[in-house]
C-alpha atoms as a PDB file:
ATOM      1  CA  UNK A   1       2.955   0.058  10.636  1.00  0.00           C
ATOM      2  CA  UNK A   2       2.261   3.031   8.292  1.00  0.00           C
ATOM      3  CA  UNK A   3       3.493   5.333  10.759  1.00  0.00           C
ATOM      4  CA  UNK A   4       7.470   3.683  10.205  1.00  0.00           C
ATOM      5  CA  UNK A   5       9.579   4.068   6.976  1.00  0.00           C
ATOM      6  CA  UNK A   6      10.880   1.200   4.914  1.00  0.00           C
ATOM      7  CA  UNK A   7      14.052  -0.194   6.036  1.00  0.00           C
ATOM      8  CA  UNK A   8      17.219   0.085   3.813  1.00  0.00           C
ATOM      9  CA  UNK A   9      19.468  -3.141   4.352  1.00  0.00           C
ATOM     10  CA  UNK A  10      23.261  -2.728   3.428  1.00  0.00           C
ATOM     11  CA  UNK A  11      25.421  -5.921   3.598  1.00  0.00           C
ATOM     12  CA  UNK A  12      22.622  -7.523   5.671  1.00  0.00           C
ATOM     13  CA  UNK A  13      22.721  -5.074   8.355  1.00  0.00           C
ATOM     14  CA  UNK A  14      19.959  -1.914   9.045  1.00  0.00           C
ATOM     15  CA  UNK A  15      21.660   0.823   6.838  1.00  0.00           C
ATOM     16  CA  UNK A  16      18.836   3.161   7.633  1.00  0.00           C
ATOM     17  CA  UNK A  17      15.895   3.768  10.004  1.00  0.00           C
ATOM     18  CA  UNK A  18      13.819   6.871  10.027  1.00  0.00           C
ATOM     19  CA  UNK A  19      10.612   6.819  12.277  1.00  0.00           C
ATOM     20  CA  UNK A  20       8.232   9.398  11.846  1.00  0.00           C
ATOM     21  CA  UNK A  21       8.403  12.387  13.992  1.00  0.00           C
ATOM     22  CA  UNK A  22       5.850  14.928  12.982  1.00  0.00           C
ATOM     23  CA  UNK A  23       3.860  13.338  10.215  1.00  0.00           C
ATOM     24  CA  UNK A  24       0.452  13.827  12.098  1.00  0.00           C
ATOM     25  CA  UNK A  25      -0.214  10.290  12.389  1.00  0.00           C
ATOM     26  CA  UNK A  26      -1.237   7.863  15.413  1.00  0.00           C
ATOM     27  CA  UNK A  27       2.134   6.056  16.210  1.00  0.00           C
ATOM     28  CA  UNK A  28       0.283   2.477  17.158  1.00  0.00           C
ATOM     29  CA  UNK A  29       3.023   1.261  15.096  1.00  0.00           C
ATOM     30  CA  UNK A  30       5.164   1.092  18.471  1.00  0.00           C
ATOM     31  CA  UNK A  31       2.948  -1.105  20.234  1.00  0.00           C
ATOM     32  CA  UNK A  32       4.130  -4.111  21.168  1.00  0.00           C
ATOM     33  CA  UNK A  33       7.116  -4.015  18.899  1.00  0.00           C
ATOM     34  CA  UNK A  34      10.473  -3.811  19.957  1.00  0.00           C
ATOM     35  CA  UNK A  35      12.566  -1.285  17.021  1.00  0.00           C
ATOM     36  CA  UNK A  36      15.590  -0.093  17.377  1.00  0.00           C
ATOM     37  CA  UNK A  37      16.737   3.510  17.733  1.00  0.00           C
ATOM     38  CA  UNK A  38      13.085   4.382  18.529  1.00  0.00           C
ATOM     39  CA  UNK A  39      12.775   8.528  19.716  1.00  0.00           C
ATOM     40  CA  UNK A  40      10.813  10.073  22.976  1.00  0.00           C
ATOM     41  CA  UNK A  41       7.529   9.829  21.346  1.00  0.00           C
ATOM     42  CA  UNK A  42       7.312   6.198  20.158  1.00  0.00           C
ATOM     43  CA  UNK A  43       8.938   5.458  23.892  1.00  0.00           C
ATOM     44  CA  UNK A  44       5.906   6.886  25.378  1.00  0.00           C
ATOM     45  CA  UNK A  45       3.711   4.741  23.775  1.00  0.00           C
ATOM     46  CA  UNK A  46       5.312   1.343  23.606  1.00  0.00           C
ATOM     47  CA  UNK A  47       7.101   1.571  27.272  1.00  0.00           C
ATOM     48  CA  UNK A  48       3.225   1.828  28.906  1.00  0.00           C
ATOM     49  CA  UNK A  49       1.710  -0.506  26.596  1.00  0.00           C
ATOM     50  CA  UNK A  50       4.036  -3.193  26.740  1.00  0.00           C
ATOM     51  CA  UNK A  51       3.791  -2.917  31.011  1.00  0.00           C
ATOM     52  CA  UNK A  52       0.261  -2.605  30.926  1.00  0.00           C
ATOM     53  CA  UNK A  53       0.572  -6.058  28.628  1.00  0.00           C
ATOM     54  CA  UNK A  54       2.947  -7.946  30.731  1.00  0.00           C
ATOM     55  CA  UNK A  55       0.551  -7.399  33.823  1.00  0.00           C
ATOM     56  CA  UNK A  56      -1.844  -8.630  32.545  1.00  0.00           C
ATOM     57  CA  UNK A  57      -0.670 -11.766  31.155  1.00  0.00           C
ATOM     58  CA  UNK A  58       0.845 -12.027  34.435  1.00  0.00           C
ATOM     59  CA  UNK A  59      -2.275 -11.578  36.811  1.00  0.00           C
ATOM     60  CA  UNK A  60      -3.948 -14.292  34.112  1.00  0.00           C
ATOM     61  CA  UNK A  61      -1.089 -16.351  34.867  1.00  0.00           C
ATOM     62  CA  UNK A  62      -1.850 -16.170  38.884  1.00  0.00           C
ATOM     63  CA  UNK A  63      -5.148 -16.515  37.985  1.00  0.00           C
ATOM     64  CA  UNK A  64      -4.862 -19.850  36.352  1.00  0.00           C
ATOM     65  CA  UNK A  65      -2.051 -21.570  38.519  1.00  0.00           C
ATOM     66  CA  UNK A  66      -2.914 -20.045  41.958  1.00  0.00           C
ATOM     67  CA  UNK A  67      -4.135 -22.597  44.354  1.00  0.00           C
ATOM     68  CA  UNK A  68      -7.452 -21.507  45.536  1.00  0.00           C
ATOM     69  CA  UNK A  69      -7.197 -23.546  48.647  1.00  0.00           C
ATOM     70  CA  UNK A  70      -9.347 -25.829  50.663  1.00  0.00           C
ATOM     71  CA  UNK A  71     -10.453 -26.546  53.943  1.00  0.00           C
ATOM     72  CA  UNK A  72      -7.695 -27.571  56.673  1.00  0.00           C
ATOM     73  CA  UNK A  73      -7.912 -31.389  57.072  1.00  0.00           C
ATOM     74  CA  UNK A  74      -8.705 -31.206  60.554  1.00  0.00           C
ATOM     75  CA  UNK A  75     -11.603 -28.928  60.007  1.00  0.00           C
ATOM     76  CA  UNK A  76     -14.439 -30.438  61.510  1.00  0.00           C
ATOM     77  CA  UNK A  77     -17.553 -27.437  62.710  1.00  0.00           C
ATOM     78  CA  UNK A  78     -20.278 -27.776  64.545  1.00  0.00           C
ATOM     79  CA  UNK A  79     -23.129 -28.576  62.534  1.00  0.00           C
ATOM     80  CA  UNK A  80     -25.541 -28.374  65.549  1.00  0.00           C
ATOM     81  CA  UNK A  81     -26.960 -24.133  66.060  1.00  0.00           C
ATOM     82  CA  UNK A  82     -26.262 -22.906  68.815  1.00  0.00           C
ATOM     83  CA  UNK A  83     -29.693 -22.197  71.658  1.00  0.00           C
ATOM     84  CA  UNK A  84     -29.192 -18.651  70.175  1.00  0.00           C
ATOM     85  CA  UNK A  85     -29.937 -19.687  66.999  1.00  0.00           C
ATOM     86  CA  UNK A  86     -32.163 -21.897  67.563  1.00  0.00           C
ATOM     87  CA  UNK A  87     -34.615 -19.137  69.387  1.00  0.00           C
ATOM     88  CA  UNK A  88     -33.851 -16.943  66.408  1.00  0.00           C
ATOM     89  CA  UNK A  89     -35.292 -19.640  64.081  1.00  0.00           C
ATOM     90  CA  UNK A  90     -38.508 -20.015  66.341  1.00  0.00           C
ATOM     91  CA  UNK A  91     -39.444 -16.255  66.724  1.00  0.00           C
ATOM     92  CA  UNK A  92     -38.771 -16.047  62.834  1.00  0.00           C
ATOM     93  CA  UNK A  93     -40.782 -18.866  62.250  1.00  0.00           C
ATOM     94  CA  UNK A  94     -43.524 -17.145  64.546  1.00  0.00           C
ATOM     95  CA  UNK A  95     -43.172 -13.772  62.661  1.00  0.00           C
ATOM     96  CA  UNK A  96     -43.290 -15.074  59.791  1.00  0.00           C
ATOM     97  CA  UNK A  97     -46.528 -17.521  60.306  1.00  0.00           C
ATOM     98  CA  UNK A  98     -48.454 -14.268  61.683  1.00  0.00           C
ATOM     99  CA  UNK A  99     -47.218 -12.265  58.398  1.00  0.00           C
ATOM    100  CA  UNK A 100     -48.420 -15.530  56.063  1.00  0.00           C
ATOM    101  CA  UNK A 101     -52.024 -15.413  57.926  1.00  0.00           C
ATOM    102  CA  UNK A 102     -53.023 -12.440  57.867  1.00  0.00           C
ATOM    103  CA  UNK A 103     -52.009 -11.878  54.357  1.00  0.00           C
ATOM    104  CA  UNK A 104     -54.133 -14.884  53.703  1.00  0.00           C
ATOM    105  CA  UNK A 105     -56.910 -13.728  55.749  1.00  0.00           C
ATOM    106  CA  UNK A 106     -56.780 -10.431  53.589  1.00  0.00           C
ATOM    107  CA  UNK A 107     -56.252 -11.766  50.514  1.00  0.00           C
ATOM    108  CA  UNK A 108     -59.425 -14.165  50.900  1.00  0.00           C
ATOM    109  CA  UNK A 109     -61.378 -11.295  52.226  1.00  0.00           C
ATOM    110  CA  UNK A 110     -60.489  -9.065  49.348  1.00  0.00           C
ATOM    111  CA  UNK A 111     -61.401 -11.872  46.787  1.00  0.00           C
ATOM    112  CA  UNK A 112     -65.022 -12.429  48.733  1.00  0.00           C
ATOM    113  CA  UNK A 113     -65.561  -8.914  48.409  1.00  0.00           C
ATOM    114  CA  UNK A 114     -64.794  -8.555  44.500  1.00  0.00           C
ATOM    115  CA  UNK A 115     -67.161 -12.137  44.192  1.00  0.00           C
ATOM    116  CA  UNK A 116     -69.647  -9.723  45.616  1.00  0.00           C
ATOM    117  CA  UNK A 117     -68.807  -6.320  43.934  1.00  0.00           C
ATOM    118  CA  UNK A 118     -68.969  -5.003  47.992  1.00  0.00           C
ATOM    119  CA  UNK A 119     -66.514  -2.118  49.114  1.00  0.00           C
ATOM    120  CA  UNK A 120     -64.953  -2.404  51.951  1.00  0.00           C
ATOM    121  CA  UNK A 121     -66.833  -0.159  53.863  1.00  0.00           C
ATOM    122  CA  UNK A 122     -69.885  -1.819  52.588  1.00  0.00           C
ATOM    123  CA  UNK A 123     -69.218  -5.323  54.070  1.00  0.00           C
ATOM    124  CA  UNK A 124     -68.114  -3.415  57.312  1.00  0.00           C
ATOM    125  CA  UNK A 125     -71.518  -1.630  57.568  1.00  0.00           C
ATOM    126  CA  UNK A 126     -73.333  -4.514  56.924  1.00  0.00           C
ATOM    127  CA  UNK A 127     -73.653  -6.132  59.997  1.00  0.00           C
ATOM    128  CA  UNK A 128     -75.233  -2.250  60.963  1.00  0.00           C
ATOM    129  CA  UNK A 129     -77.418  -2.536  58.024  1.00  0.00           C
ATOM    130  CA  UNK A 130     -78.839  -5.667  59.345  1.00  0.00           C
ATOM    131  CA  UNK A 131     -79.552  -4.435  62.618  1.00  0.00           C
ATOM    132  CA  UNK A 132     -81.519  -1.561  61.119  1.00  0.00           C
ATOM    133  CA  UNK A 133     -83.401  -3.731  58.812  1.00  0.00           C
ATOM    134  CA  UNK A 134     -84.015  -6.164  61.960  1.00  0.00           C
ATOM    135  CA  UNK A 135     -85.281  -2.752  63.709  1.00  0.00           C
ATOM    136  CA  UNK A 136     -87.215  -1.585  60.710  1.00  0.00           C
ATOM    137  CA  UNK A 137     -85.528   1.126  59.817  1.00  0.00           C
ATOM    138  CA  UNK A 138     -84.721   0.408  56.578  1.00  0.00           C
ATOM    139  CA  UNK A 139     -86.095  -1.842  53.812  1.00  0.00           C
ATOM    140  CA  UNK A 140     -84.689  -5.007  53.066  1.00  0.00           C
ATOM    141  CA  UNK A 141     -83.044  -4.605  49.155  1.00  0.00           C
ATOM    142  CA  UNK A 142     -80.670  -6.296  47.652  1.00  0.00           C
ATOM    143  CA  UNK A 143     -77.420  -5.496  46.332  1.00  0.00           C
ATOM    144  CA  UNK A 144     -77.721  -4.340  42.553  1.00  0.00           C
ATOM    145  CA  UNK A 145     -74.042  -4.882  42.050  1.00  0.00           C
ATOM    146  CA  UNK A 146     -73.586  -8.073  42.450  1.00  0.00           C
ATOM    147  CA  UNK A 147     -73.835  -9.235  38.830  1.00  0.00           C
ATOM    148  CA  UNK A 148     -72.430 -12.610  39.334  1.00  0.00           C
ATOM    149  CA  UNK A 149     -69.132 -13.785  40.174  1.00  0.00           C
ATOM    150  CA  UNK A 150     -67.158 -13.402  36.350  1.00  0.00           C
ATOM    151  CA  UNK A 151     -69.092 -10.060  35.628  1.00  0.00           C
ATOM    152  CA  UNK A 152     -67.839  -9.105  39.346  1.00  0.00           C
ATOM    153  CA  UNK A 153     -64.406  -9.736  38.610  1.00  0.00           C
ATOM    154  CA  UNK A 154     -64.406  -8.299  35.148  1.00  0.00           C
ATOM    155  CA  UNK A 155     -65.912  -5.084  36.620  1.00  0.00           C
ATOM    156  CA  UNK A 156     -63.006  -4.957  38.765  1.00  0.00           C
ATOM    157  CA  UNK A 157     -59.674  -6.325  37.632  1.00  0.00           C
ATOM    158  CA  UNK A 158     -60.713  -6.161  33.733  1.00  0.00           C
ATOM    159  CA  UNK A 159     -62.181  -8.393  30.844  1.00  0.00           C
ATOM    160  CA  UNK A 160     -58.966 -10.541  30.313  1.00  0.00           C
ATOM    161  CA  UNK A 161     -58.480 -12.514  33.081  1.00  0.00           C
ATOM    162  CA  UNK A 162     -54.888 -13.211  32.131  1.00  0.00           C
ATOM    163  CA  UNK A 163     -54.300  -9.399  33.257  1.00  0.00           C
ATOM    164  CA  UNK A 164     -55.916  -9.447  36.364  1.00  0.00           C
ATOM    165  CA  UNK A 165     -52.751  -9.164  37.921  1.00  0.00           C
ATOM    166  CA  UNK A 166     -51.390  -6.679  35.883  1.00  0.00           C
ATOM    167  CA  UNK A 167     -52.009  -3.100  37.212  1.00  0.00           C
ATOM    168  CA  UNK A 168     -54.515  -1.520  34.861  1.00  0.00           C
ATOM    169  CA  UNK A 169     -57.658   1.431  35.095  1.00  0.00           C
ATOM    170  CA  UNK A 170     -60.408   0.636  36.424  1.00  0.00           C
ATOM    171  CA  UNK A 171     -63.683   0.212  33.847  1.00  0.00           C
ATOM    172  CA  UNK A 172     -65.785   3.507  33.676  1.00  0.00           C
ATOM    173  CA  UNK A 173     -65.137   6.863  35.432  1.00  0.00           C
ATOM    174  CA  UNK A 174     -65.204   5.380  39.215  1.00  0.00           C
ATOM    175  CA  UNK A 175     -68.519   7.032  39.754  1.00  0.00           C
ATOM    176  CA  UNK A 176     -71.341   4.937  38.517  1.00  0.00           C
ATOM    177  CA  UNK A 177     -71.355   1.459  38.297  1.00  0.00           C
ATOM    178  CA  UNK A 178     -73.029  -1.091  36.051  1.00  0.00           C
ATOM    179  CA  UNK A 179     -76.363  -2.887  38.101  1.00  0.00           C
ATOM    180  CA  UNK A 180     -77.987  -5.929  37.849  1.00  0.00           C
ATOM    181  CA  UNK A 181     -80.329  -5.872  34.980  1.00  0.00           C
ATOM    182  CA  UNK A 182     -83.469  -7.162  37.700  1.00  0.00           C
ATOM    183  CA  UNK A 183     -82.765  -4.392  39.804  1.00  0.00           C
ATOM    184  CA  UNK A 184     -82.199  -1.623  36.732  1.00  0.00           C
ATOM    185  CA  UNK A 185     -85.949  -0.608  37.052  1.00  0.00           C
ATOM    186  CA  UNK A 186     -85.543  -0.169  40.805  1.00  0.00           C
ATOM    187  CA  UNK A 187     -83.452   2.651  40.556  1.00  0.00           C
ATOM    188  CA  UNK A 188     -85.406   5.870  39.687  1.00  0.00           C
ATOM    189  CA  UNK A 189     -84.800   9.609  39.526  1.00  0.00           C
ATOM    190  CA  UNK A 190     -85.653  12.457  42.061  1.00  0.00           C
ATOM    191  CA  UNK A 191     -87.867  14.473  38.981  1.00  0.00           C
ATOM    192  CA  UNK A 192     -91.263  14.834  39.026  1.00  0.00           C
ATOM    193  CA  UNK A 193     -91.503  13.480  35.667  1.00  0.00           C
ATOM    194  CA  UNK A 194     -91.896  10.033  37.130  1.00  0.00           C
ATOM    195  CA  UNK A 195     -89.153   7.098  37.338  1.00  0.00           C
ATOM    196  CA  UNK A 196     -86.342   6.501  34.926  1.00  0.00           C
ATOM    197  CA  UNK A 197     -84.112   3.484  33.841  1.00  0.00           C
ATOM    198  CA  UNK A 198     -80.522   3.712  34.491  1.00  0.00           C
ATOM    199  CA  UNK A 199     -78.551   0.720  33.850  1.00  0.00           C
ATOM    200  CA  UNK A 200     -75.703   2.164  35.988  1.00  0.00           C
ATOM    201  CA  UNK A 201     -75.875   4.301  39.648  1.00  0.00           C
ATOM    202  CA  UNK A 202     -73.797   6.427  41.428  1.00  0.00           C
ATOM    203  CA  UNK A 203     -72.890   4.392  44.699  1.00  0.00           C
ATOM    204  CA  UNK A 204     -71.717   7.468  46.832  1.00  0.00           C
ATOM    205  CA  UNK A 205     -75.096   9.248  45.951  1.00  0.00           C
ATOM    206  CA  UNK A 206     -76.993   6.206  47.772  1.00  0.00           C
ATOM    207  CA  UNK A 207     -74.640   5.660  50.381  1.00  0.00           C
ATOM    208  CA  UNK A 208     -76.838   7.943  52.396  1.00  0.00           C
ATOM    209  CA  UNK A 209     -80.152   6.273  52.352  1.00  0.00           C
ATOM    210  CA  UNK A 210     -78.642   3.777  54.835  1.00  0.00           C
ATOM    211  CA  UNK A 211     -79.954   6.065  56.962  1.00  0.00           C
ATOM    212  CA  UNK A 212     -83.325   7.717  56.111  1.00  0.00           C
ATOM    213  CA  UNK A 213     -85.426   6.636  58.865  1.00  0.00           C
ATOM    214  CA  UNK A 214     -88.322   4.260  57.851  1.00  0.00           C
ATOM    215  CA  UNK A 215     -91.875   5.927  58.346  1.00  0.00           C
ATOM    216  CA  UNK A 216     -94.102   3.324  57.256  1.00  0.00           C
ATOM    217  CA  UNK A 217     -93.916   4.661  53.668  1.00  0.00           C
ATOM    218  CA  UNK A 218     -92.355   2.619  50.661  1.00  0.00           C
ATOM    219  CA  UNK A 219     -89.885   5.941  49.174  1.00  0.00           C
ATOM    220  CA  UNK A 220     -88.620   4.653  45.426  1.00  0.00           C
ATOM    221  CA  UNK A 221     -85.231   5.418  46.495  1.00  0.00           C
ATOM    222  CA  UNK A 222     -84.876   3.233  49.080  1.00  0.00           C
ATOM    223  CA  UNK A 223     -84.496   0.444  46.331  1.00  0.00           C
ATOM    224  CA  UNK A 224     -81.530   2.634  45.411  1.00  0.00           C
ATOM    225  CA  UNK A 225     -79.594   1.284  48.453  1.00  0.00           C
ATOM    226  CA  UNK A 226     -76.435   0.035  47.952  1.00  0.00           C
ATOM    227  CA  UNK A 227     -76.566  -3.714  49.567  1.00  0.00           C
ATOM    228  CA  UNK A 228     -77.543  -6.084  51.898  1.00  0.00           C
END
């Protein structure tokens, strides 16, 4: 109301009424407010407002008292499906059983194999392995990974099992992994200097005695083998 001048009352009528016209200032004295003689530029305000107002009290007015409707009385469907519909369920149900399975199967595999600290290509060449140790071409060792069941898991998914789930790095540099303390002074070096504790090893640098054929002779690397 800043924007409009004081009104001068003579004999109880409006003597005088002088809006502003070029004082610079925001006319939002115009909304909403019905004055009279009222010029071009505090019409062009209040005329949009005040429509822009009435629709809306007027759409919250449908809104409110509009009937939203309702069923017809006599509106009785079929709650039986259809033989369409009913296949549909089946081969859903189907798809849907085969998805749950295998996930399961995987998921259970997966879990056995962290239990173990085995790859997957590990426990895939395993049943191999065996034949060649059945065959005598390679020495029966065991796997110096497996560290137990928690350590296995905690090598894998973390130390705080309540972010196992959580996507985090992996422990180490991916290259050598932690052994079983029994098996650490299995593991020796290729130097001439004689054999070496490690308390970690490389699994991709003994993936490859798998196949070093056995010639009667006890090699100290082939107790570097991954697992059995």
């Amino acid at each position: 109301m800043d924007s409009i001048d004081p009104l001068d009352y003579v004999d109880g009528e409006v003597a005088n009424f002088a809006p502003f016209e070029d004082s610079g200032e925001a006319p939002f004295g115009y909304l909403s407010i019905m004055w009279a003689n009222l010029n071009v530029q505090a019409l062009l305000y209040l005329v949009p407002f005040n429509f822009s107002l009435a629709m809306l009290c007027w759409n919250y007015y449908l809104t409110m008292m509009t009937d939203p409707g309702s069923p017809p009385v006599d509106w009785n469907p079929n709650a039986a499906p259809t033989q369409e519909q009913i296949v549909l369920i089946i081969v859903d149900l189907c798809l849907d059983g085969c998805v749950l399975i295998g996930i399961s199967l995987l998921t259970i595999y997966h879990i056995w194999c962290i239990s173990n600290n085995t790859t997957t290509i590990e426990s895939w060449e395993k049943d191999r392995v065996i034949t060649m140790i059945r065959q005598g071409k390679i020495i029966d060792v065991k796997c110096p990974y497996n560290q137990g069941i928690l350590a296995n898991f905690q090598q894998v998914l973390g130390h705080n099992p309540l972010l196992w789930l959580w996507p985090q790095p992996m422990l180490g540099d991916g290259l050598r992994f932690k052994v079983r303390s029994d098996t650490a002074g299995d593991i020796h070096s290729d130097e001439d200097e004689g054999p070496s504790i490690s308390p970690s090893f490389s699994r991709a640098a003994g993936s490859h005695l798998w196949w070093r054929p056995f010639d009667g002779t006890n090699n100290p690397r082939d107790e570097m083998v991954e697992m059995v």
